[in-house]
N, C-alpha and C. Protein backbone atom coordinates (compact mmCIF):
# COMPACT_ATOMS: atom_id res chain seq x y z
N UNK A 1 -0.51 52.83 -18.60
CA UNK A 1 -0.94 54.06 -19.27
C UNK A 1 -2.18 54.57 -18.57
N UNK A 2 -2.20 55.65 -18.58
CA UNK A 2 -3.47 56.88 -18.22
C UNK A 2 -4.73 56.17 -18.74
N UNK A 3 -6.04 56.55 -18.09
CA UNK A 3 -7.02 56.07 -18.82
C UNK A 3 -7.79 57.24 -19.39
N UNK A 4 -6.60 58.05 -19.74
CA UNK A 4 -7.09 59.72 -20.70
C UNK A 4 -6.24 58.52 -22.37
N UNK A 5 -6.91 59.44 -23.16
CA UNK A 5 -6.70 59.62 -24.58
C UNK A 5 -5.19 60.34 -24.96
N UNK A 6 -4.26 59.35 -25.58
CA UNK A 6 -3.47 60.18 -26.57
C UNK A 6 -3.66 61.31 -27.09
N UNK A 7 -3.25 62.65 -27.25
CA UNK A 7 -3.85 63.57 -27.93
C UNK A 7 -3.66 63.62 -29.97
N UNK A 8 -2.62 62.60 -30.11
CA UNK A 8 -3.00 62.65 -31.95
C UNK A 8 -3.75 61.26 -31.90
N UNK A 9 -3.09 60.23 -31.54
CA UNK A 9 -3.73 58.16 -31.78
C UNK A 9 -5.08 58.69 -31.06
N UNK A 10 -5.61 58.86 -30.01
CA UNK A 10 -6.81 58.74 -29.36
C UNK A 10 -6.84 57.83 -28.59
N UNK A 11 -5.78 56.93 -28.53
CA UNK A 11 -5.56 55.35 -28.08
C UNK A 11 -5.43 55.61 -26.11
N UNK A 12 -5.88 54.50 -26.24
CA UNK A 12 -6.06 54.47 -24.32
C UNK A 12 -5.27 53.54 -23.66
N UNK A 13 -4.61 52.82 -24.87
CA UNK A 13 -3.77 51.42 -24.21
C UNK A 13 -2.58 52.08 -25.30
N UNK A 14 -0.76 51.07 -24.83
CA UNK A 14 -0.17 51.04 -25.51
C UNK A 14 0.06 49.81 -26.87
N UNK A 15 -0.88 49.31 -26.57
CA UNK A 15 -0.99 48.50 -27.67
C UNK A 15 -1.97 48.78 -28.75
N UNK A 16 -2.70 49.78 -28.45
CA UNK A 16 -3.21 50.91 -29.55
C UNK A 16 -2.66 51.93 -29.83
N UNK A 17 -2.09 52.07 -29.15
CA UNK A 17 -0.57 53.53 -29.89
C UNK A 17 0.03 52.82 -30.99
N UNK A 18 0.64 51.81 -30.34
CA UNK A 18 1.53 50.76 -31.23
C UNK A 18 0.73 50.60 -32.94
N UNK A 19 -0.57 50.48 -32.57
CA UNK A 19 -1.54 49.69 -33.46
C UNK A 19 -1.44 51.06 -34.77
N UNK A 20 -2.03 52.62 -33.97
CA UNK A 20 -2.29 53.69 -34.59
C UNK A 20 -0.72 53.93 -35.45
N UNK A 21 0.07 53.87 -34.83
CA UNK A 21 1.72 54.27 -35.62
C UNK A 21 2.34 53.40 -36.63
N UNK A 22 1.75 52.23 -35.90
CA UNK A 22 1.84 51.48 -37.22
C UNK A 22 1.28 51.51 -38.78
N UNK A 23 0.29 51.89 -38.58
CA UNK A 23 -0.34 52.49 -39.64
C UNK A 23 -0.55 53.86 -40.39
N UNK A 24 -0.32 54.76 -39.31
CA UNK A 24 -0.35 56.30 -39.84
C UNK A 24 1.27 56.64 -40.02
N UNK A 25 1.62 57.48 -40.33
CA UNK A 25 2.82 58.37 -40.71
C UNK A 25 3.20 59.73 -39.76
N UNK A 26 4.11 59.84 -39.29
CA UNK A 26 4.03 61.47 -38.55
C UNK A 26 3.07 62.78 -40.11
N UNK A 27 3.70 62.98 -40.63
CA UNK A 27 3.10 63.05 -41.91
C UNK A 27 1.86 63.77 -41.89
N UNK A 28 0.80 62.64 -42.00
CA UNK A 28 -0.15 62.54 -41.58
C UNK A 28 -0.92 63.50 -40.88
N UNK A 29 -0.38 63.72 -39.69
CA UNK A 29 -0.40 64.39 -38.58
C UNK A 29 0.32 66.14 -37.72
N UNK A 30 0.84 66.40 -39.22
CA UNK A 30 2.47 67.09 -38.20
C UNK A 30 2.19 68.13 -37.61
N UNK A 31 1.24 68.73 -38.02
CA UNK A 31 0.30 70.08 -37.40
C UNK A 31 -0.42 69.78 -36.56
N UNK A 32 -0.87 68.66 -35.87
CA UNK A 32 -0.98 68.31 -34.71
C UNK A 32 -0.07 68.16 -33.82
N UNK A 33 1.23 68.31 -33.87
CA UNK A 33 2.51 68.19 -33.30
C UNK A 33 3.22 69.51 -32.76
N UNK A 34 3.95 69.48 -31.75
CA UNK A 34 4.26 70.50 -30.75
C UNK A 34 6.12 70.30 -30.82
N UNK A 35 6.35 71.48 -30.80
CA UNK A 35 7.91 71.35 -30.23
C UNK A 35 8.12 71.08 -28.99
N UNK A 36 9.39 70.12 -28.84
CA UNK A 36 9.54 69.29 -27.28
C UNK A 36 10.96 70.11 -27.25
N UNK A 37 11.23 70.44 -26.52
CA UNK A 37 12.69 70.47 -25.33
C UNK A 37 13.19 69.77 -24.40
N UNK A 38 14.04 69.14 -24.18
CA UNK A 38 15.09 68.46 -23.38
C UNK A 38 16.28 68.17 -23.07
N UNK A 39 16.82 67.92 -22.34
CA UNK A 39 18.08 67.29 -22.06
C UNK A 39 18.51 65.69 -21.80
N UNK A 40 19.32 65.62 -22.61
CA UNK A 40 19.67 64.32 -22.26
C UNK A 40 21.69 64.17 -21.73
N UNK A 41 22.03 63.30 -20.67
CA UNK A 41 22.93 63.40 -20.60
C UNK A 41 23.38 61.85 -20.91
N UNK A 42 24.80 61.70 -21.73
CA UNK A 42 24.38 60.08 -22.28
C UNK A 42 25.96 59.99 -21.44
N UNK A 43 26.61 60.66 -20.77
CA UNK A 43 27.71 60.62 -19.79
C UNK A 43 27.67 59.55 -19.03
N UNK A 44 28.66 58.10 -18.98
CA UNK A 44 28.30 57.40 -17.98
C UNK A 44 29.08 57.49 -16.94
N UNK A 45 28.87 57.29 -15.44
CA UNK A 45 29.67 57.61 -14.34
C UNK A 45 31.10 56.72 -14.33
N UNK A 46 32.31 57.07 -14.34
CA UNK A 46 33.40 56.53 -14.67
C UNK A 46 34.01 56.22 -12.92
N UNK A 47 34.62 54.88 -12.54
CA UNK A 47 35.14 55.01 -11.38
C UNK A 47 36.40 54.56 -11.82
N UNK A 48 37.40 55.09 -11.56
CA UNK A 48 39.01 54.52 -11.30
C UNK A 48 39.63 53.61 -10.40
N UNK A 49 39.94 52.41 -10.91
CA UNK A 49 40.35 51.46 -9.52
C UNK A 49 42.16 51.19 -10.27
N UNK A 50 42.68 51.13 -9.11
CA UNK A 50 44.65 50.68 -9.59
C UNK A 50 44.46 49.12 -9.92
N UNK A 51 45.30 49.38 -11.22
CA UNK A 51 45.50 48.00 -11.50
C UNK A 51 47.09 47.92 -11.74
N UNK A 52 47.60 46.68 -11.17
CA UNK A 52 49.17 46.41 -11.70
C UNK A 52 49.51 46.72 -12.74
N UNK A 53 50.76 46.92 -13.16
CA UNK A 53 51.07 47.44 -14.38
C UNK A 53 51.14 46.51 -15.33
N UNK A 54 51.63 45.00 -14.97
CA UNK A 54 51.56 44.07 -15.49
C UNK A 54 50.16 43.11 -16.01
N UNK A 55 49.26 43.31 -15.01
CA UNK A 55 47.73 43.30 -15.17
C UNK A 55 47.18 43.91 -16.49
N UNK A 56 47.69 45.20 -16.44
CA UNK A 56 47.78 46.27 -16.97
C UNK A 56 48.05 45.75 -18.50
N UNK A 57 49.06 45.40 -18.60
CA UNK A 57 49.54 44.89 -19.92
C UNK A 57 48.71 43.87 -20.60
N UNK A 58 48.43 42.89 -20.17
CA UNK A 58 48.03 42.04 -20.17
C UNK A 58 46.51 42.15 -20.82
N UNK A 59 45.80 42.73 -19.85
CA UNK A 59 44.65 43.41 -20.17
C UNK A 59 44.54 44.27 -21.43
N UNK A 60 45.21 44.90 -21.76
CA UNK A 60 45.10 45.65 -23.11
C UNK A 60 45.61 44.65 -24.65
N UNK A 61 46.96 43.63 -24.13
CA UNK A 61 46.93 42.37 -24.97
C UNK A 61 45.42 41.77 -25.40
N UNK A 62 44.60 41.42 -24.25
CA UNK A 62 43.76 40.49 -24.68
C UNK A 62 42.80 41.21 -25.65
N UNK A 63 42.84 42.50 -24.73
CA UNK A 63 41.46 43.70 -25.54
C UNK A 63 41.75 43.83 -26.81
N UNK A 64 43.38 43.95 -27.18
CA UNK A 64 43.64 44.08 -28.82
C UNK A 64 43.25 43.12 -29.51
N UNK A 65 43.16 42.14 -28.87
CA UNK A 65 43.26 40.52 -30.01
C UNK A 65 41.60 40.19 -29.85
N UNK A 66 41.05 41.05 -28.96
CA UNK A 66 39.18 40.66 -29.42
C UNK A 66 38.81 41.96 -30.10
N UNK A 67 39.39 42.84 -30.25
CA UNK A 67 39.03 44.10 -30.74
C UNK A 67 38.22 45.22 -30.39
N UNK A 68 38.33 45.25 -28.86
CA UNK A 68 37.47 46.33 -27.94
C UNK A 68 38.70 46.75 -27.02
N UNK A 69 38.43 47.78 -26.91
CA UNK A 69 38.73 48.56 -25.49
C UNK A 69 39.51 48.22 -24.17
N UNK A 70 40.23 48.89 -23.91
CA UNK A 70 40.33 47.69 -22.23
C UNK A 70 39.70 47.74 -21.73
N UNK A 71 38.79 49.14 -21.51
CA UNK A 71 37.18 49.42 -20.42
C UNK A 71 36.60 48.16 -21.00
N UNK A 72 36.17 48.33 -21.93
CA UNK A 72 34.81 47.68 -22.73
C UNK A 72 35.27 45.91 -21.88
N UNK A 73 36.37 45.39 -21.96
CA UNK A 73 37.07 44.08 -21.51
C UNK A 73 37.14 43.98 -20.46
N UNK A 74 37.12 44.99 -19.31
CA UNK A 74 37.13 44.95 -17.97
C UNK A 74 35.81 45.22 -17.60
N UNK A 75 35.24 45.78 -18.26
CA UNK A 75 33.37 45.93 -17.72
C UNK A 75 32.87 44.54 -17.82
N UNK A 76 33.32 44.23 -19.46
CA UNK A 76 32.46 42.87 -19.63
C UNK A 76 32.91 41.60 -18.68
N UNK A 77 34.46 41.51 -18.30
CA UNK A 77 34.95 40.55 -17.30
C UNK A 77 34.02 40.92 -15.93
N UNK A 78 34.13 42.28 -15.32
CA UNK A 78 33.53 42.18 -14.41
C UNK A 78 32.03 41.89 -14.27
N UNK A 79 31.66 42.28 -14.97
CA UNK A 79 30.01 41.77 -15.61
C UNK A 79 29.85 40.33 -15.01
N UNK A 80 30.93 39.44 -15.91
CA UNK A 80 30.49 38.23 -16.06
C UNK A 80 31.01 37.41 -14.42
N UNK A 81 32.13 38.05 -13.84
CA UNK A 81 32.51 37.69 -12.25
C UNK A 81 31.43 37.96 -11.58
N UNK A 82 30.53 39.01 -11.44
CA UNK A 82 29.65 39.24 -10.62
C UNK A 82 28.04 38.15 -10.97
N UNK A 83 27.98 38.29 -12.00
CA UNK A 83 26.47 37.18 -12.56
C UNK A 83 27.01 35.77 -11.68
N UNK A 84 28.44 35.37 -11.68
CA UNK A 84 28.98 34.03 -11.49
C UNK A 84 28.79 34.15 -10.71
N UNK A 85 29.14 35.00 -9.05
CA UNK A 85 29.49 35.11 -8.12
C UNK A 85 27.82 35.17 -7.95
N UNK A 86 26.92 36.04 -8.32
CA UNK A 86 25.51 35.97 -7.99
C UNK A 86 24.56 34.68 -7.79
N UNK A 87 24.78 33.92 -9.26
CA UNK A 87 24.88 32.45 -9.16
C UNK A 87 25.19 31.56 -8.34
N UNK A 88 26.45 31.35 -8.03
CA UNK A 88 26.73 30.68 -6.68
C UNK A 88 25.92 31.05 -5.74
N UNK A 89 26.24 32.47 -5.15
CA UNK A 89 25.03 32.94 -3.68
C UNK A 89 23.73 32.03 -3.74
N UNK A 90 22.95 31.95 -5.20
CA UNK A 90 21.86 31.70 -5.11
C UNK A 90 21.46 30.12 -5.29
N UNK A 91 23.10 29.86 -5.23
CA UNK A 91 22.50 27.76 -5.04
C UNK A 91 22.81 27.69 -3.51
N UNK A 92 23.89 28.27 -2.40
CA UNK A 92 24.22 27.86 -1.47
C UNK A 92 23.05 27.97 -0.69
């Protein structure tokens, strides 16, 4: 953090922001407060890879019987191939 002042807490660290919010209320304060504008995009980048059709099947079997997604089952498989595969690299 800046070694300027919060303009409502006054706080110079984030563990005095933390400290000030914990205790005060927006409330408190609200006429000290400004309208913000932004964008947020919560879109995540999607890539398409071919999978067998039988793969295919299979994969959506298992996803039904844990109760997610096939993405959600193929992210988390690949997730966990790559940590493994990272692992190994880092004993050889």
């Amino acid at each position: 953090m800046k070694k300027n002042k919060t303009p409502i807490s006054q706080a110079t660290t984030y563990s005095e922001v933390g400290e000030y919010w914990g205790n005060h209320d927006i409330t408190d304060v609200w006429d000290k407060t400004r309208a913000a504008s932004f964008e947020v995009n919560i879109e995540s980048e999607v890539t398409y890879f071919a999978v067998e059709k039988e793969l295919t099947e299979k994969v959506q079997s298992f996803a039904k019987a844990q109760g997610v997604s096939s993405g959600t089952l193929v992210n988390l498989w690949i997730q966990q191939k790559i940590q493994s595969q990272s692992r190994r690299k880092a004993v050889r």
